[in-house]
Structures are given as structure tokens and as C-alpha cells.
N, C-alpha and C. Protein backbone atom coordinates (compact mmCIF):
# COMPACT_ATOMS: atom_id res chain seq x y z
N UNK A 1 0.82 -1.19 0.00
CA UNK A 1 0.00 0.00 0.00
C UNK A 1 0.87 1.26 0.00
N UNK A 2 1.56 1.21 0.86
CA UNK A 2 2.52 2.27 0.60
C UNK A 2 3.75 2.77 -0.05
N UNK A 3 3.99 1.11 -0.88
CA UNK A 3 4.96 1.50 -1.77
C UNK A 3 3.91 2.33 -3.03
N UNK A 4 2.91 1.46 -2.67
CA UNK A 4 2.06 1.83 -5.00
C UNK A 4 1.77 3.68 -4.78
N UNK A 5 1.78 4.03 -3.11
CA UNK A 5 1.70 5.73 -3.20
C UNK A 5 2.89 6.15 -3.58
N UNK A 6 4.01 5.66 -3.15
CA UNK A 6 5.35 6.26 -3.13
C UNK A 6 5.51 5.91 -4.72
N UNK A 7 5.20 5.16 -5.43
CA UNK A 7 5.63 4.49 -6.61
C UNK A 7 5.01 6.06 -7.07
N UNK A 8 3.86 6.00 -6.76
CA UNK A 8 2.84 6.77 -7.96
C UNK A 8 3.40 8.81 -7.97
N UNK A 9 3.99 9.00 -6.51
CA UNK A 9 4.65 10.36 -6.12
C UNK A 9 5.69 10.44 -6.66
N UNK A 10 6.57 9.48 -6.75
CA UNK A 10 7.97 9.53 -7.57
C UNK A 10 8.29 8.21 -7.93
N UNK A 11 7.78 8.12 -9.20
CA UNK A 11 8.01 6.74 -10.11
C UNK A 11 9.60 6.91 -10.03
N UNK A 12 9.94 5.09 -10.31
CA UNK A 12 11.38 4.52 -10.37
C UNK A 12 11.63 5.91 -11.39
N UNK A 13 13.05 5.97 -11.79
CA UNK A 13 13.75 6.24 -12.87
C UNK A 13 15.10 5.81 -13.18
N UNK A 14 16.14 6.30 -14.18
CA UNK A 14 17.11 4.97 -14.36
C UNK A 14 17.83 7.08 -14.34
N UNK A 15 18.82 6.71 -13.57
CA UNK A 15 19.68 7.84 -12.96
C UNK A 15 21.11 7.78 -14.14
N UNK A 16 21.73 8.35 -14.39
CA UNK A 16 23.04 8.67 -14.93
C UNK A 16 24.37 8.87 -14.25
N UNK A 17 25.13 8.12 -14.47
CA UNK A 17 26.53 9.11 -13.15
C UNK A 17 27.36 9.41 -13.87
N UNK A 18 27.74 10.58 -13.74
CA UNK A 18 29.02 11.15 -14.34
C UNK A 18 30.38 10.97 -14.19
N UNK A 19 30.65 10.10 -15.36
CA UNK A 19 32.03 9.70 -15.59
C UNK A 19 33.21 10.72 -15.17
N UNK A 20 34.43 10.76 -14.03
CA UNK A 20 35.44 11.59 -14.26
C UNK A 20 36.19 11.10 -15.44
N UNK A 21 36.70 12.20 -15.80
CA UNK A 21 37.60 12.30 -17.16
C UNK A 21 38.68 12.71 -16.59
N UNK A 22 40.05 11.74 -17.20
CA UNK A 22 40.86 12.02 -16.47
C UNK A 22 41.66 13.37 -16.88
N UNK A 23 41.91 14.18 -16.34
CA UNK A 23 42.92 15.61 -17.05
C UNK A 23 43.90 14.68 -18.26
N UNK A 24 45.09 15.99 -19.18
CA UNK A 24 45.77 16.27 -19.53
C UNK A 24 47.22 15.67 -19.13
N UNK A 25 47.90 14.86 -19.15
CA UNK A 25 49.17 14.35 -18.89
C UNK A 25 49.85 16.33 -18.39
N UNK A 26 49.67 16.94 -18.68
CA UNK A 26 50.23 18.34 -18.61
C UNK A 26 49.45 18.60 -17.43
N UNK A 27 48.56 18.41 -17.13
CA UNK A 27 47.56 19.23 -16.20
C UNK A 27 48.08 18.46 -14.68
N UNK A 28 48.80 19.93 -14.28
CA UNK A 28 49.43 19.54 -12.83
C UNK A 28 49.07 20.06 -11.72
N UNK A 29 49.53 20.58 -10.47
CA UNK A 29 49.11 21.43 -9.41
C UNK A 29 48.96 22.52 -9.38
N UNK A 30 49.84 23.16 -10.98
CA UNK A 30 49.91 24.50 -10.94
C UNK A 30 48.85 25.37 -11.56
N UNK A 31 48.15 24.09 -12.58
CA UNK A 31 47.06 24.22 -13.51
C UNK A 31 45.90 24.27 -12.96
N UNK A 32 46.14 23.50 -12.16
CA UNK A 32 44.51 23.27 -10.94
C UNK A 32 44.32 24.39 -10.06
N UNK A 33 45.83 25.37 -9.49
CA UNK A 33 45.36 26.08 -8.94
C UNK A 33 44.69 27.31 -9.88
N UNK A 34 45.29 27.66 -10.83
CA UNK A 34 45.44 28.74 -11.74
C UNK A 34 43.79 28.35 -11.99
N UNK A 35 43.11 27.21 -12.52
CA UNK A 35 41.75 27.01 -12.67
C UNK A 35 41.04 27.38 -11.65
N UNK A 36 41.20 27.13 -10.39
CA UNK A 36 40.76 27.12 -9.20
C UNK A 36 40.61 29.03 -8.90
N UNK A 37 41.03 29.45 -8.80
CA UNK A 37 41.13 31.07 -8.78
C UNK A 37 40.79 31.95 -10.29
N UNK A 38 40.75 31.29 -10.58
CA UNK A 38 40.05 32.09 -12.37
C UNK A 38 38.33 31.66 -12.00
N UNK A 39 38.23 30.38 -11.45
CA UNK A 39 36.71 30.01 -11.10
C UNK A 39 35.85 30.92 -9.81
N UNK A 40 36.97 31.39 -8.97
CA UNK A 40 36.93 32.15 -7.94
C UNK A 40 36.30 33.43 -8.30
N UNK A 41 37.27 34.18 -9.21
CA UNK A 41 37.26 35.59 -9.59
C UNK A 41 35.61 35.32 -10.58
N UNK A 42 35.35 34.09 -11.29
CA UNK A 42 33.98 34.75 -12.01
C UNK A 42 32.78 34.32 -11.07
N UNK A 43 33.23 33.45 -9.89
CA UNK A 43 31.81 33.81 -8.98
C UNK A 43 31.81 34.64 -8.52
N UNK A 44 32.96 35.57 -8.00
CA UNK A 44 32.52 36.76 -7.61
C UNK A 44 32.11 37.65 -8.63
N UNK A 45 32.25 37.33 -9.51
CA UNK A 45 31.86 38.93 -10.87
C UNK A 45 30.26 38.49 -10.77
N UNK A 46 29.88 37.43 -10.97
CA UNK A 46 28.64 36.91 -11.01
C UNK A 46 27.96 37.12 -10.12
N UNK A 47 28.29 36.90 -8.16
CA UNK A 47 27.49 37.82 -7.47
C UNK A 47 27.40 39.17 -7.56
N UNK A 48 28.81 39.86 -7.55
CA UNK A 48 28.75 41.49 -7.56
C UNK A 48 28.06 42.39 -9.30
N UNK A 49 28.41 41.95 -10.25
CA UNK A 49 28.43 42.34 -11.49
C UNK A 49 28.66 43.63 -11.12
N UNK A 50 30.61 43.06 -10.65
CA UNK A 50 31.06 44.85 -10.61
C UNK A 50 31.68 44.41 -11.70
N UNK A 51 32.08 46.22 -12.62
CA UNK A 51 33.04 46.16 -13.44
C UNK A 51 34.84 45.65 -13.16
N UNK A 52 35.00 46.01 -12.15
CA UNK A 52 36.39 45.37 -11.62
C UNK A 52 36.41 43.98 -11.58
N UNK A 53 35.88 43.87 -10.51
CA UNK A 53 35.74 42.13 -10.89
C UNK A 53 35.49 41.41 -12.41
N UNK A 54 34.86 41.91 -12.88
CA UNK A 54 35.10 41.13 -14.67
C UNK A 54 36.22 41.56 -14.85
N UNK A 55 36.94 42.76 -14.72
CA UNK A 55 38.34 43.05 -15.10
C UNK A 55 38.93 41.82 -14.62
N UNK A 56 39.36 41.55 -13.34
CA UNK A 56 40.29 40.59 -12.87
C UNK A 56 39.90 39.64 -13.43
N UNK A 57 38.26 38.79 -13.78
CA UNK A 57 38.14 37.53 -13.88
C UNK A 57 38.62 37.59 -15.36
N UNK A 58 38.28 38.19 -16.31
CA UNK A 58 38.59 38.52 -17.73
C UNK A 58 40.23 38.62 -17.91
N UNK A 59 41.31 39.23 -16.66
CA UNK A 59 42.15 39.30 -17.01
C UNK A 59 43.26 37.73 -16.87
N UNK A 60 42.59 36.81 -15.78
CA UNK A 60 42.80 35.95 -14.94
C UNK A 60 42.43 34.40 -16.05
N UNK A 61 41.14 34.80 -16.41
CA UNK A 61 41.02 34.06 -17.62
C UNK A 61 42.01 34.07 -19.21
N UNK A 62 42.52 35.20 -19.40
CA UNK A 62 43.63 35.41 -20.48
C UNK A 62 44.46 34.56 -20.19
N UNK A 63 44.67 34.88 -19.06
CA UNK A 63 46.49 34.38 -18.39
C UNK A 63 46.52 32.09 -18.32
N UNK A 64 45.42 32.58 -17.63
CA UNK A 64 44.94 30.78 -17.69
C UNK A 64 45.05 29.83 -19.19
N UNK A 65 44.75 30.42 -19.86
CA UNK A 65 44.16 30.10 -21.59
C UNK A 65 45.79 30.15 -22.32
N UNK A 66 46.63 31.16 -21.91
CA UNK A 66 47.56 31.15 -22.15
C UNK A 66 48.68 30.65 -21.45
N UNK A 67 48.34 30.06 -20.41
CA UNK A 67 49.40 29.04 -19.75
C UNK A 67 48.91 27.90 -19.96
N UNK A 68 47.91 27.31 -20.13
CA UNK A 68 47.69 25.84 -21.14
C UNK A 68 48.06 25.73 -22.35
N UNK A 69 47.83 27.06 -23.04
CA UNK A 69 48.11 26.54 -24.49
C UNK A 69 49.73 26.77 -24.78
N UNK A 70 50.67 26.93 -23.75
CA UNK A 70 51.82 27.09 -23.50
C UNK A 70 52.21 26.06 -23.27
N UNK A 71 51.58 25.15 -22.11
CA UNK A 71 51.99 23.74 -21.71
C UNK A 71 51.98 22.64 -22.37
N UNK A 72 50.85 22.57 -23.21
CA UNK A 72 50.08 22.02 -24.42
C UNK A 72 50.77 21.59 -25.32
N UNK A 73 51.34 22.75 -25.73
CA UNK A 73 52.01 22.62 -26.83
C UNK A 73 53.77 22.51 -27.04
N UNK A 74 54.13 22.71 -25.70
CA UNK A 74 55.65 22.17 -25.04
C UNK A 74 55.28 20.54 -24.95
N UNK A 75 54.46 19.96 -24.12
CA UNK A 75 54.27 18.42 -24.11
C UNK A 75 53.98 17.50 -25.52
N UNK A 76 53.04 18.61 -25.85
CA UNK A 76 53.02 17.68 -27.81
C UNK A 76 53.89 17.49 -28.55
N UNK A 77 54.90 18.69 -28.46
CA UNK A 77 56.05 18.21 -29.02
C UNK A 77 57.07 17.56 -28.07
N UNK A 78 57.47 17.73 -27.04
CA UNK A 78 57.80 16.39 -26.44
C UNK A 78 58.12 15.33 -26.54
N UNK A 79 56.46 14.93 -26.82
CA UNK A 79 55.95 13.59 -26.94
C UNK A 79 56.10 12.76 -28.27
N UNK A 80 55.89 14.11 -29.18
CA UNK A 80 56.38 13.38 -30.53
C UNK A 80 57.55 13.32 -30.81
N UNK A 81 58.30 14.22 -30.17
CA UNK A 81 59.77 14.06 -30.31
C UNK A 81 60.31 12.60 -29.55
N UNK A 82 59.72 12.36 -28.62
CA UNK A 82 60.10 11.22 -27.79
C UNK A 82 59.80 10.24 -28.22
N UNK A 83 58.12 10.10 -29.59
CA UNK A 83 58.01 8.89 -30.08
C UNK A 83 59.35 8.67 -30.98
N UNK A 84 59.49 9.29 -31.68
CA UNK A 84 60.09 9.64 -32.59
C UNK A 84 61.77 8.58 -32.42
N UNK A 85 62.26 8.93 -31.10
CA UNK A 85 63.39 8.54 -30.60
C UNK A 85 63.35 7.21 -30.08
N UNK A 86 61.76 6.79 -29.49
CA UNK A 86 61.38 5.41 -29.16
C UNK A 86 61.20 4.68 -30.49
N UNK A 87 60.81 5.03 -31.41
CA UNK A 87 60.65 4.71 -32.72
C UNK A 87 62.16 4.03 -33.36
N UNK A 88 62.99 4.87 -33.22
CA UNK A 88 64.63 4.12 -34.01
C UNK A 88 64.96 3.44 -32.93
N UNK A 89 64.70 3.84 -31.96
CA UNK A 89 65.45 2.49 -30.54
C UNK A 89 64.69 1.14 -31.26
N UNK A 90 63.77 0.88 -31.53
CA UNK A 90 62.70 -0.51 -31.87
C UNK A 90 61.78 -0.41 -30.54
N UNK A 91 61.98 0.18 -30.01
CA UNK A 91 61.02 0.02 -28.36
C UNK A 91 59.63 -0.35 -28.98
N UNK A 92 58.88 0.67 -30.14
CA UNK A 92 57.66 0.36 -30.83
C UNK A 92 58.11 -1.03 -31.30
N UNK A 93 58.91 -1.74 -32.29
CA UNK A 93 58.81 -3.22 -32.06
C UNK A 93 58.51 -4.15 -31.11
N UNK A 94 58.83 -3.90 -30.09
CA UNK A 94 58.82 -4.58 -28.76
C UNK A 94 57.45 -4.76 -28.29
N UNK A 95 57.16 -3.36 -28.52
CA UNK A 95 55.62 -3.10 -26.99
C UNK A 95 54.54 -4.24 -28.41
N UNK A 96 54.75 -3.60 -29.82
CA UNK A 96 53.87 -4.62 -30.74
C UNK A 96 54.05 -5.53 -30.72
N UNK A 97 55.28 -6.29 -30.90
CA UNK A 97 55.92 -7.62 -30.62
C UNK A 97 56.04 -8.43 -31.78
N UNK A 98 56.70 -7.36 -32.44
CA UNK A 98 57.36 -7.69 -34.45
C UNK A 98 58.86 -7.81 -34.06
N UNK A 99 59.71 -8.50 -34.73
CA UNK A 99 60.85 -9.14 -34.20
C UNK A 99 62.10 -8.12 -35.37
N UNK A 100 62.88 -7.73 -34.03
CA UNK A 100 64.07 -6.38 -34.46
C UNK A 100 65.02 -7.39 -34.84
N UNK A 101 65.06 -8.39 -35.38
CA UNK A 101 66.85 -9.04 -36.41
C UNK A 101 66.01 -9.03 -37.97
């Protein structure tokens, strides 16, 4: 009896959970904070909708955008440079397991 009320007030439903995604091989402590305080500065612009505060969050956001796409793009090449060097070692033979004689 009292489930078919409860059923009928809030029928079952099939819920969703949100997958974490893991960051950026680049994305470190320094990135998280720099995110962390750029997120800061636009809740406050968003309670106050002072003009200063969008200044800082607007200026805070530049700086952020431009220290990822700084990091970004130091690690990509990196990485391809590093395949690159794993590549003539045979190491890529190995991990596939195609035979280097």
C-alpha cells in the first residue's frame, strides 16, 4: 500500500553518473590552482556584477588560456619528439611484438 503511493509520487527512474575524465598528462598542481582562482574571480563577478571584478576575472582568464596553451604545446612536441626517438630504438617493435633481427 505504501509502496504503490510512493511508486505513484515519484516513479522509479534509471539515474546517470558522471564519468570523471581524467585531465591532460600536462595538467598539474599549478594548472589546478590557476583554474581554481580564475573560477573564484567569475563567482565573484557573477554575485557582484562589478566592473572590476570582470576586469580581474577577464584578465585571470587570459592568463589561464595562455598558460595551457603554452603547456600544451611544449608536451606535444615532447611527446612526438620522444616517439620519434622510441621509434629508431625498436622500443615500438617490442611493446607490438614484431621481431628487431
Amino acid at each position: 500500500m505504501l509502496r504503490d503511493i510512493a511508486d505513484r509520487l515519484a516513479p522509479a527512474h534509471q539515474v546517470r553518473i558522471a564519468v570523471s575524465v581524467p585531465h591532460a598528462p600536462w595538467f598539474d598542481a599549478e594548472c589546478s590552482a590557476t583554474r581554481r582562482h580564475c573560477r573564484k574571480l567569475e563567482r565573484r563577478y557573477q554575485r557582484t556584477k562589478n566592473d572590476a571584478d570582470y576586469s580581474a576575472f577577464l584578465t585571470a582568464s587570459l592568463c589561464k588560456h595562455d598558460e595551457f596553451v603554452v603547456k600544451n604545446h611544449y608536451w606535444t612536441g615532447r611527446i612526438t619528439e620522444e616517439s620519434g626517438v622510441m621509434a629508431r630504438r625498436g622500443v615500438v617493435c617490442v611493446v607490438v611484438g614484431c621481431d628487431l633481427t
